[in-house]
C-alpha atoms as a PDB file:
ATOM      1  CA  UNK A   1     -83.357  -0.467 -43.153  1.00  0.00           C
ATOM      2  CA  UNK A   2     -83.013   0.974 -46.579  1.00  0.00           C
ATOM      3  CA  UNK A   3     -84.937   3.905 -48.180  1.00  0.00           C
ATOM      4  CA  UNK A   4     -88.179   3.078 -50.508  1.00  0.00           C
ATOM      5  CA  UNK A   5     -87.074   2.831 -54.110  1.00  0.00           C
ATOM      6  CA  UNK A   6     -88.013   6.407 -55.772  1.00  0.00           C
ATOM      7  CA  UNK A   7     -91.349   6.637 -56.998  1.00  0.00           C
ATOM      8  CA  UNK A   8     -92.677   8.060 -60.519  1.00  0.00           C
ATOM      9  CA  UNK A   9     -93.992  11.308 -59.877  1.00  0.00           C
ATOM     10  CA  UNK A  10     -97.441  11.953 -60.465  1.00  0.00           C
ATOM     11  CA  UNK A  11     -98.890  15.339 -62.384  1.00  0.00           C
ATOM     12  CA  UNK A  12    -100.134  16.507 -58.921  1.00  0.00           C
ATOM     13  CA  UNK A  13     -96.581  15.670 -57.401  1.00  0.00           C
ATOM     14  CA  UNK A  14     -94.888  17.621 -60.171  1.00  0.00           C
ATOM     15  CA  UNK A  15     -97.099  20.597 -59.599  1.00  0.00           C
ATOM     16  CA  UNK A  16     -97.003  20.816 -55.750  1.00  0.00           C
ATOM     17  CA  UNK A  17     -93.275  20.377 -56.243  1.00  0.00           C
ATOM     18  CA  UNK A  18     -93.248  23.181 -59.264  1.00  0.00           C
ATOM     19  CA  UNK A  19     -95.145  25.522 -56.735  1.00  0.00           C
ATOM     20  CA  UNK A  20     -92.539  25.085 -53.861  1.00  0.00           C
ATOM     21  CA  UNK A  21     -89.461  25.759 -55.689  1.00  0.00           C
ATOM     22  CA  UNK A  22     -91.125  28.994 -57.782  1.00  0.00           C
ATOM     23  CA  UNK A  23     -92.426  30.254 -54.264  1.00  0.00           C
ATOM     24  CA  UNK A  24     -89.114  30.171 -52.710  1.00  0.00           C
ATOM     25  CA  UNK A  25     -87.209  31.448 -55.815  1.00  0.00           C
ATOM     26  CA  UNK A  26     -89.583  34.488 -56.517  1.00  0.00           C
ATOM     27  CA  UNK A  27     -88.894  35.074 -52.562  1.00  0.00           C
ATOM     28  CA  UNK A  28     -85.942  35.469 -52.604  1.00  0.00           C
ATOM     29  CA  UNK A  29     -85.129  37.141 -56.022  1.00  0.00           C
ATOM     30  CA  UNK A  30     -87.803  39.965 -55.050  1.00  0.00           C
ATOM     31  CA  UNK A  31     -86.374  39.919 -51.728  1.00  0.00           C
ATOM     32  CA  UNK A  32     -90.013  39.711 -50.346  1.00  0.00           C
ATOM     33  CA  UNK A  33     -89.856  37.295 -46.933  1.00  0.00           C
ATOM     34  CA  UNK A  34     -92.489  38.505 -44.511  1.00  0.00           C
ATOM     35  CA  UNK A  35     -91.762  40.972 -42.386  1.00  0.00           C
ATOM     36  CA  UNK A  36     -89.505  41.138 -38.962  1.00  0.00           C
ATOM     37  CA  UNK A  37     -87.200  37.797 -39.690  1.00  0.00           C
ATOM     38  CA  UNK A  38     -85.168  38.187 -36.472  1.00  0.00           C
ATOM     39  CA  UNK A  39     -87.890  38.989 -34.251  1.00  0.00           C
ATOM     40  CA  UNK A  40     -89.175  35.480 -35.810  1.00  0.00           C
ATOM     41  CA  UNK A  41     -86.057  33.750 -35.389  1.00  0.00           C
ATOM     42  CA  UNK A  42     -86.013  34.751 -31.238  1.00  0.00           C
ATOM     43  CA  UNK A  43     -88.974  33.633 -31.147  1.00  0.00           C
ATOM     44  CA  UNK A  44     -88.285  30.343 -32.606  1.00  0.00           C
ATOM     45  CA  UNK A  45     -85.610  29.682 -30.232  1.00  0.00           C
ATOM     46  CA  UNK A  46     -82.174  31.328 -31.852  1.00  0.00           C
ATOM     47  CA  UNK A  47     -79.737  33.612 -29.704  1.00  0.00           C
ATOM     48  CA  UNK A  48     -79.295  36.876 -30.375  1.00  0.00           C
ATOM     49  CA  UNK A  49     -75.850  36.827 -30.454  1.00  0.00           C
ATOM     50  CA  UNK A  50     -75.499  33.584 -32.593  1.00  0.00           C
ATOM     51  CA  UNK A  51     -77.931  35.813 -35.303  1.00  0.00           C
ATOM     52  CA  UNK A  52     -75.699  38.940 -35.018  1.00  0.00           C
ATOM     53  CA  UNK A  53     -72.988  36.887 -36.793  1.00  0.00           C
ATOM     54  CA  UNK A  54     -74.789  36.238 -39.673  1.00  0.00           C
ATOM     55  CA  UNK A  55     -75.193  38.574 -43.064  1.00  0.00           C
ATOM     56  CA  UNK A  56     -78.564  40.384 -43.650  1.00  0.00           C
ATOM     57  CA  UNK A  57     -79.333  38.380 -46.930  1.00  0.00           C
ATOM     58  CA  UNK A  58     -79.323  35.074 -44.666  1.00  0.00           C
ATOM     59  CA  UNK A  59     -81.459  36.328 -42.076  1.00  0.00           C
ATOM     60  CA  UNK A  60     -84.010  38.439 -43.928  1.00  0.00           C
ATOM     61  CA  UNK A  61     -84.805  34.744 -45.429  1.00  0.00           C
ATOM     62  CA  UNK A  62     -85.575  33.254 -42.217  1.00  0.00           C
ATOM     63  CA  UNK A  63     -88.655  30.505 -42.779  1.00  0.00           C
ATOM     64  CA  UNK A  64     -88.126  28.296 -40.417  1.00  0.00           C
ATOM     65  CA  UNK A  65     -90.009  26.944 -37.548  1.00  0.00           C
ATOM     66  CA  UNK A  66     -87.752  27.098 -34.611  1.00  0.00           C
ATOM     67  CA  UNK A  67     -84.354  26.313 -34.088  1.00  0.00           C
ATOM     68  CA  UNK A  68     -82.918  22.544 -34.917  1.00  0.00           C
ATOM     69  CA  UNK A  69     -79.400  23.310 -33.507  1.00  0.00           C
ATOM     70  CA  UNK A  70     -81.180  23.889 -29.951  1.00  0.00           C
ATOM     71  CA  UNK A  71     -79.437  21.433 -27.346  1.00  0.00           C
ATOM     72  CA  UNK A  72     -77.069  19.984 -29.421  1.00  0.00           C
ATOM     73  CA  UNK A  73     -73.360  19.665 -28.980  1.00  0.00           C
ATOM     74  CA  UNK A  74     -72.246  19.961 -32.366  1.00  0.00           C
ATOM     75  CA  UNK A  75     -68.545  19.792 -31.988  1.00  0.00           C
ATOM     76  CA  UNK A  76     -69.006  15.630 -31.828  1.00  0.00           C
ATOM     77  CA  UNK A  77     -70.241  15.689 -35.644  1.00  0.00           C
ATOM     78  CA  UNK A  78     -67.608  15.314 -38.435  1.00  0.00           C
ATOM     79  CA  UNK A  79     -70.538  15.598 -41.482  1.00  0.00           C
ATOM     80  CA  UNK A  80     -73.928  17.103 -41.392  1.00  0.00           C
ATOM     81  CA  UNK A  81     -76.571  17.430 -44.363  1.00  0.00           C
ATOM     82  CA  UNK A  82     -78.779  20.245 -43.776  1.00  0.00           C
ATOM     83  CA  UNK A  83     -81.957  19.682 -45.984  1.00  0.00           C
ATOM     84  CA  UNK A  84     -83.929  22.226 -46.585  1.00  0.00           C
ATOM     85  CA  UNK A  85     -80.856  24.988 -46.224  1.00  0.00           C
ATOM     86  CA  UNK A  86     -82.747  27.843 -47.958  1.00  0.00           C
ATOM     87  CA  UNK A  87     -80.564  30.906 -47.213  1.00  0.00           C
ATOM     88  CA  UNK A  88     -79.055  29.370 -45.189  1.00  0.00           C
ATOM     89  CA  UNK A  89     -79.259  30.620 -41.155  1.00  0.00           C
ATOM     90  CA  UNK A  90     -78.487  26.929 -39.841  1.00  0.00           C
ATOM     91  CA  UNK A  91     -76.318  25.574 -42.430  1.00  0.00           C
ATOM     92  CA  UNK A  92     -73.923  28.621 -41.444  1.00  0.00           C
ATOM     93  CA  UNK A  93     -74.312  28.446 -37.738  1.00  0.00           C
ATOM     94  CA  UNK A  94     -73.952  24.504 -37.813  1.00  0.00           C
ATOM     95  CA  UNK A  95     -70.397  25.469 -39.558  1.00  0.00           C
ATOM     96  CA  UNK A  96     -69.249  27.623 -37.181  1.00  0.00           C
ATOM     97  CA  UNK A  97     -69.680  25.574 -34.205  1.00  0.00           C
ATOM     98  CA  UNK A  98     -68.873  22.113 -35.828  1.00  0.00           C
ATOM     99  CA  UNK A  99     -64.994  21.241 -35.887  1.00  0.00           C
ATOM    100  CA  UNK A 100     -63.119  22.908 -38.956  1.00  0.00           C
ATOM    101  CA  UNK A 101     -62.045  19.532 -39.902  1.00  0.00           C
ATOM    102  CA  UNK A 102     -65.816  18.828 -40.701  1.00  0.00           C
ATOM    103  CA  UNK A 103     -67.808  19.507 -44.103  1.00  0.00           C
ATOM    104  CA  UNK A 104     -71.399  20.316 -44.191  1.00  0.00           C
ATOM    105  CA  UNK A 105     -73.748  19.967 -47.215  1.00  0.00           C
ATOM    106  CA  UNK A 106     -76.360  22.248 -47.371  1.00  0.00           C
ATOM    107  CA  UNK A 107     -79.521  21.129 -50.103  1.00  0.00           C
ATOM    108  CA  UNK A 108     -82.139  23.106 -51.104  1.00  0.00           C
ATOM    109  CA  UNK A 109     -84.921  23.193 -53.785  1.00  0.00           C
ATOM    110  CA  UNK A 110     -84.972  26.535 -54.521  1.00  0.00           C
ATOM    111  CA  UNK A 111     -81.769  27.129 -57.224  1.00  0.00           C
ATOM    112  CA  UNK A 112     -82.257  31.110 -55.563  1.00  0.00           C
ATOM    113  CA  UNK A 113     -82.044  30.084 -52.104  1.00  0.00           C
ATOM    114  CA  UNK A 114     -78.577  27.960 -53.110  1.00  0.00           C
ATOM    115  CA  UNK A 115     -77.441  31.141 -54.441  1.00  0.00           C
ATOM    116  CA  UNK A 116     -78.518  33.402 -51.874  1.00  0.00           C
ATOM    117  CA  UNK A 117     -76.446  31.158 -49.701  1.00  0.00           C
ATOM    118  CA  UNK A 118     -73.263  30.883 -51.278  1.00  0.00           C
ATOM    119  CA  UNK A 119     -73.164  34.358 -51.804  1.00  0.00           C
ATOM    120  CA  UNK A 120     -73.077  34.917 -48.426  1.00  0.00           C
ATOM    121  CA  UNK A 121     -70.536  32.646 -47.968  1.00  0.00           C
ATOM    122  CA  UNK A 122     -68.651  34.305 -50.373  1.00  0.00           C
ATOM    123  CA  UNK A 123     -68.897  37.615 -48.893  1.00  0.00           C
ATOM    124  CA  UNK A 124     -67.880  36.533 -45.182  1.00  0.00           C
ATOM    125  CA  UNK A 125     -64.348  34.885 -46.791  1.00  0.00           C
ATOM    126  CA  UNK A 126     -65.555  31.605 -47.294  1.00  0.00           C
ATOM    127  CA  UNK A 127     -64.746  30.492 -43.676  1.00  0.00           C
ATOM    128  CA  UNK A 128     -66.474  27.121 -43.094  1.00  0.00           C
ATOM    129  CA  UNK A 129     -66.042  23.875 -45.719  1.00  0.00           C
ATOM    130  CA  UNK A 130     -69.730  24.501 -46.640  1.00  0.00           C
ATOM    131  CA  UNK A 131     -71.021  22.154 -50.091  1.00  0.00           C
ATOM    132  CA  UNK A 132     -74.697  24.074 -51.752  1.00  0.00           C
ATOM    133  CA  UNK A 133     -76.370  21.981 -53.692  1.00  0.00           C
ATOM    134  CA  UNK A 134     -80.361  22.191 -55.535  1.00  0.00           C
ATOM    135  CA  UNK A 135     -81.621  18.868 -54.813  1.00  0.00           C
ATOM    136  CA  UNK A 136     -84.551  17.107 -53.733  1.00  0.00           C
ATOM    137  CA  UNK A 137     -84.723  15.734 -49.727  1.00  0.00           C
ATOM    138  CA  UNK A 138     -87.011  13.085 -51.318  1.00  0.00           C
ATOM    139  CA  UNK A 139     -84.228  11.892 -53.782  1.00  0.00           C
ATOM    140  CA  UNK A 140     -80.831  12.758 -51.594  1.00  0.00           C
ATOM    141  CA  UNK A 141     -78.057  12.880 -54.265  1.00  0.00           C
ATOM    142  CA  UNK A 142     -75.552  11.549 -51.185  1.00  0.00           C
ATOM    143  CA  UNK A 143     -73.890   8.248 -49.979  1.00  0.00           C
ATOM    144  CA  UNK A 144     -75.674   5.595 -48.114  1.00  0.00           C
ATOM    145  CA  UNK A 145     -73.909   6.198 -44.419  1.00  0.00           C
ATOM    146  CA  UNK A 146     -72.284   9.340 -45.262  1.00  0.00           C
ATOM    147  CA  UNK A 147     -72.923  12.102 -42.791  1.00  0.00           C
ATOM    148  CA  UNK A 148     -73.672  11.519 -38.933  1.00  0.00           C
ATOM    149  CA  UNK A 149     -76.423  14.574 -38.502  1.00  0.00           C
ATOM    150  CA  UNK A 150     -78.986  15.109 -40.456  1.00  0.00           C
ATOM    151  CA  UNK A 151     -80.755  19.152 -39.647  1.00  0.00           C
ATOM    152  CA  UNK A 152     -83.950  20.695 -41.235  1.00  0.00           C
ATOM    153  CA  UNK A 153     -85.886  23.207 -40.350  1.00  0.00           C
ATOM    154  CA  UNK A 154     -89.540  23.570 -41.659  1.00  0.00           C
ATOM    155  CA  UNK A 155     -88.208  21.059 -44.944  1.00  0.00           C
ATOM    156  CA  UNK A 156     -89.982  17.464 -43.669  1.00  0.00           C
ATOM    157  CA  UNK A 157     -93.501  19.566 -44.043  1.00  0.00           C
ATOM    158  CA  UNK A 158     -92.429  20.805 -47.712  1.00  0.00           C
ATOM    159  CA  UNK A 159     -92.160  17.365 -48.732  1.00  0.00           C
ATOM    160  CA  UNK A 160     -94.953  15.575 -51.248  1.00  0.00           C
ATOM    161  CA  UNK A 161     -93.878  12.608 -49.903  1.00  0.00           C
ATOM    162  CA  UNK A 162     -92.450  13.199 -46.232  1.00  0.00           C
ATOM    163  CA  UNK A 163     -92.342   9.692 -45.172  1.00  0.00           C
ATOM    164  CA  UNK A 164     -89.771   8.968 -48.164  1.00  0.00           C
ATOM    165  CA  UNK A 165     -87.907  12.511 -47.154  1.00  0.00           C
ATOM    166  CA  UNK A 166     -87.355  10.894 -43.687  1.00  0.00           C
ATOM    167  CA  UNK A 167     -85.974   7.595 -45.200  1.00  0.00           C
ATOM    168  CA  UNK A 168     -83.706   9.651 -47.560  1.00  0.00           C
ATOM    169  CA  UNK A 169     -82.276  11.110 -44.117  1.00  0.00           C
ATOM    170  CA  UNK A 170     -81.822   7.700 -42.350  1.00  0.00           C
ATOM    171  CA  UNK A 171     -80.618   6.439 -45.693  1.00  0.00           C
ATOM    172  CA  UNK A 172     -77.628   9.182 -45.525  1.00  0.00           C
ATOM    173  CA  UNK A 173     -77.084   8.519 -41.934  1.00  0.00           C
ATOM    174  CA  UNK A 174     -74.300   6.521 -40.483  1.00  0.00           C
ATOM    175  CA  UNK A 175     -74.655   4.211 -37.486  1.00  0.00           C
ATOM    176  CA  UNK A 176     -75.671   5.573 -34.560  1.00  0.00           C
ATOM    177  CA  UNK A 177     -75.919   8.557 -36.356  1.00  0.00           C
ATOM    178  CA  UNK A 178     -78.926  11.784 -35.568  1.00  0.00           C
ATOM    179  CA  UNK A 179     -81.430  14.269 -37.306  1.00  0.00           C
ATOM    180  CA  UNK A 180     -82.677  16.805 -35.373  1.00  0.00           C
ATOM    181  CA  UNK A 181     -85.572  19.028 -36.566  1.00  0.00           C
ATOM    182  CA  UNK A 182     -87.912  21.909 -36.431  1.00  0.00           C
ATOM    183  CA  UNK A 183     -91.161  21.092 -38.247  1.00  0.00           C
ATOM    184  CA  UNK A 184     -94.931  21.452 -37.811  1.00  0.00           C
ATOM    185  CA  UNK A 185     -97.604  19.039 -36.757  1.00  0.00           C
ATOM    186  CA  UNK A 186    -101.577  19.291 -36.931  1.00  0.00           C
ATOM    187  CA  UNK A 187    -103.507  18.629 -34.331  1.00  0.00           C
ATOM    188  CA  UNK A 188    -106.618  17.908 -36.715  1.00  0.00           C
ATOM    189  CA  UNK A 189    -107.856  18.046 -40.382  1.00  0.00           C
ATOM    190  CA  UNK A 190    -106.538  20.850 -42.553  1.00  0.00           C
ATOM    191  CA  UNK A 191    -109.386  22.976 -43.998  1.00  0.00           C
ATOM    192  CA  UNK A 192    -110.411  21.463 -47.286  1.00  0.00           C
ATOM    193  CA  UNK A 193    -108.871  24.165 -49.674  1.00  0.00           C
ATOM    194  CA  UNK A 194    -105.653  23.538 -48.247  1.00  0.00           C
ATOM    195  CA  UNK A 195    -105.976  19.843 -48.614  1.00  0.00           C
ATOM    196  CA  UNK A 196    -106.411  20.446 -52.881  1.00  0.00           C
ATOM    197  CA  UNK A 197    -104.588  23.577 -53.101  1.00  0.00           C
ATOM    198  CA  UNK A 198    -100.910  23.031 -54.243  1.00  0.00           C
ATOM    199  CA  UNK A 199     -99.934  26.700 -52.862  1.00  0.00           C
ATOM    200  CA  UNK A 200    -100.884  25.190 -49.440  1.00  0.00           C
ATOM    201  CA  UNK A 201     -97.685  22.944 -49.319  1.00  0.00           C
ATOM    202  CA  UNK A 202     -95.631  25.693 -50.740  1.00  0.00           C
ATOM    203  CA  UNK A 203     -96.536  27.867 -48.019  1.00  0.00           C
ATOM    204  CA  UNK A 204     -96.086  25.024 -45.547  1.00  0.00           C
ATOM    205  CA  UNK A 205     -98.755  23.767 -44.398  1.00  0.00           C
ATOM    206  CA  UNK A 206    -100.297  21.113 -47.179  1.00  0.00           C
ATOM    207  CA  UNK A 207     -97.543  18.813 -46.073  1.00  0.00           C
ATOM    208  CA  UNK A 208     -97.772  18.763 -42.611  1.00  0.00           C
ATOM    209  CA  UNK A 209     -98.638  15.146 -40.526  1.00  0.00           C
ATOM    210  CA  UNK A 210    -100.284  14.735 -37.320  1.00  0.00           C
ATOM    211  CA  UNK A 211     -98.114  14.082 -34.536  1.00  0.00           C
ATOM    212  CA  UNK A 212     -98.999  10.118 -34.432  1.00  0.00           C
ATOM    213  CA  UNK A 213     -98.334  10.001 -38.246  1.00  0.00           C
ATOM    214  CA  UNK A 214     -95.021  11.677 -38.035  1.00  0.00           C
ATOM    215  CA  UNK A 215     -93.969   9.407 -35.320  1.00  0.00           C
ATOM    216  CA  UNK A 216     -95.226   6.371 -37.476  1.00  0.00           C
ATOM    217  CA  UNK A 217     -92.982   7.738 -40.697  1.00  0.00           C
ATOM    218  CA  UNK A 218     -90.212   8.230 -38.344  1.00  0.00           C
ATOM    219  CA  UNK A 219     -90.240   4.877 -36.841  1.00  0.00           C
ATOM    220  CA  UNK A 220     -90.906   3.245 -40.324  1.00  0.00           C
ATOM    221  CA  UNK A 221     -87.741   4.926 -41.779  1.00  0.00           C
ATOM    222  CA  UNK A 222     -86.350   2.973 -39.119  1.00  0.00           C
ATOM    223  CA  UNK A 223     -85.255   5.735 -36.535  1.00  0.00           C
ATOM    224  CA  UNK A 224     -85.642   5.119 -32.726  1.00  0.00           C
ATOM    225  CA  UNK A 225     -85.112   7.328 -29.530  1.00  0.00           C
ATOM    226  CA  UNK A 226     -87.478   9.388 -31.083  1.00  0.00           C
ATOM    227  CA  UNK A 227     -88.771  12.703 -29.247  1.00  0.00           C
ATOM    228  CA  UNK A 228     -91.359  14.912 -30.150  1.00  0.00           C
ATOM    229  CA  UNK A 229     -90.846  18.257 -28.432  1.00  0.00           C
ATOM    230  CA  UNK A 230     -91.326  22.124 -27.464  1.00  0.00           C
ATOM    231  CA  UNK A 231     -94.793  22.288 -28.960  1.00  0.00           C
ATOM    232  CA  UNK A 232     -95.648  26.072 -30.085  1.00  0.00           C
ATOM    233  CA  UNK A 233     -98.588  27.585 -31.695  1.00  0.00           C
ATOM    234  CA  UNK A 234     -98.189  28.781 -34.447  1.00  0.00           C
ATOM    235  CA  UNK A 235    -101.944  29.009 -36.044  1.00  0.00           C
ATOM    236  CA  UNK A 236    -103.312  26.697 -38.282  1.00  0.00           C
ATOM    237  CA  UNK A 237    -100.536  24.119 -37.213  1.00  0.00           C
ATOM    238  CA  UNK A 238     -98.118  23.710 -33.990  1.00  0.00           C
ATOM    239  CA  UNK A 239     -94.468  24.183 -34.268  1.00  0.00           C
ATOM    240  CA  UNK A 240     -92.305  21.349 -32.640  1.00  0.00           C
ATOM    241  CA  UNK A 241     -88.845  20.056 -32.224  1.00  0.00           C
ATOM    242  CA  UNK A 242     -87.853  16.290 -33.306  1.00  0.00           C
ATOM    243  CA  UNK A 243     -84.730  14.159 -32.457  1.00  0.00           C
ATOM    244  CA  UNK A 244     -84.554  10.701 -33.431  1.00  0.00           C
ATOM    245  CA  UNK A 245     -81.378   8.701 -34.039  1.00  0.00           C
ATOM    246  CA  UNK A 246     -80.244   5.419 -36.647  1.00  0.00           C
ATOM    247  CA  UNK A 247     -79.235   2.391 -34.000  1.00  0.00           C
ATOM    248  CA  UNK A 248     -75.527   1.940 -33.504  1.00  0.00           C
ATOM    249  CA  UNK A 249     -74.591  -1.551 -35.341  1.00  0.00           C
ATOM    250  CA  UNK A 250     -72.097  -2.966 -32.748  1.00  0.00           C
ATOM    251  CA  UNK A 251     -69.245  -4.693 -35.052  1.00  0.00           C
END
């Protein structure tokens, strides 16, 4: 199943989408993440010792949701995208444990959070075959079939248009390939100001599906074994775990 064709932005679109990257760029450049990012990251699942390996730039940026690499053995994948890399806490961890044959390509909106990533890529010696790029999830600038795991961690919610954000990630996907996740999910209606207000998606929650829906844009994509799992609170929305893979085409 191939991804919708890209659709014109509208104003709104351009505006929500405006809002996300300045949010994430004036974050970082000020250096002004909220407070405690490990104590955030434990909670969302990481190891300690898996953290302590990482530079302070990378994990004072922690916005994520949980932990996407959670349960997965990711010595069997060659190529992962990671969309949504921001500083990039996953994209670097996904390196390390992947084989050193393997390439990951880490995409982000923010042009800052690219930045803050390579730089600390730089400054550890440059030891994994890491690829930053500023792109849009909802327009992948990759290869039909060309990675076999897809990662993102609080990215899918970010999106104006998540159901064409999962298709990009099937899209990119080779057979039998997977995309695990940390994301949120409501469990009713968002207040109304955060329906209208564009700051609500950049501070991630004016994106964010109900559990049936995100099931329903996962299956439409054309995923299957889909599981939604390891539902948190995390007040006004519940924090959650996805897996889903692309079926195997048997040649």
């Amino acid at each position: 199943m191939g991804a919708p064709r890209p659709q014109k932005q509208t104003g709104w679109q351009d505006l929500v989408k405006s809002q996300i990257r300045r949010r994430y760029d004036y974050l970082c450049n000020a250096d002004d993440f909220p407070p405690e990012p490990v104590a955030r990251a434990l909670k969302g699942g990481y190891d300690p010792d898996a953290l302590s390996t990482l530079p302070e730039p990378v994990l004072a940026a922690y916005s994520g949701s949980g932990n996407p690499l959670a349960d997965i053995d990711l010595s069997l994948f060659q190529n992962i995208a990671d969309l949504g890399c921001g500083a990039g806490i996953d994209a670097l961890l996904a390196a390390a444990a992947m084989p050193q044959s393997g390439q990951l390509i880490a995409i982000d909106f923010s042009p800052a959070m690219i930045a803050r990533l390579t730089d600390a890529h730089v400054a550890m010696g440059r030891p994994y075959n890491i690829h930053p790029i500023v792109a849009d999830i909802e327009a992948l600038p990759l290869p039909n079939a060309s990675v076999d795991l897809v990662i993102a961690n609080a990215s899918f919610n970010l999106a104006v248009a998540p159901a064409l954000a999962l298709a990009q990630a099937y899209r990119i996907l080779t057979s039998g390939g997977r995309l695990v996740a940390a994301d949120f999910i409501r469990t009713g209606p968002l207040p109304a100001e955060a329906a209208i207000n564009p700051m609500a998606w950049s501070a991630s929650i004016g994106g964010v599906m109900k559990e049936n829906e995100l099931t329903k844009a996962l299956t439409s994509a054309g995923f299957k074994d889909i599981a939604i799992t390891r539902h948190r609170n995390a007040p006004p929305v519940v924090a959650v775990q996805i897996s889903a893979s692309k079926p195997k085409i048997s040649v």
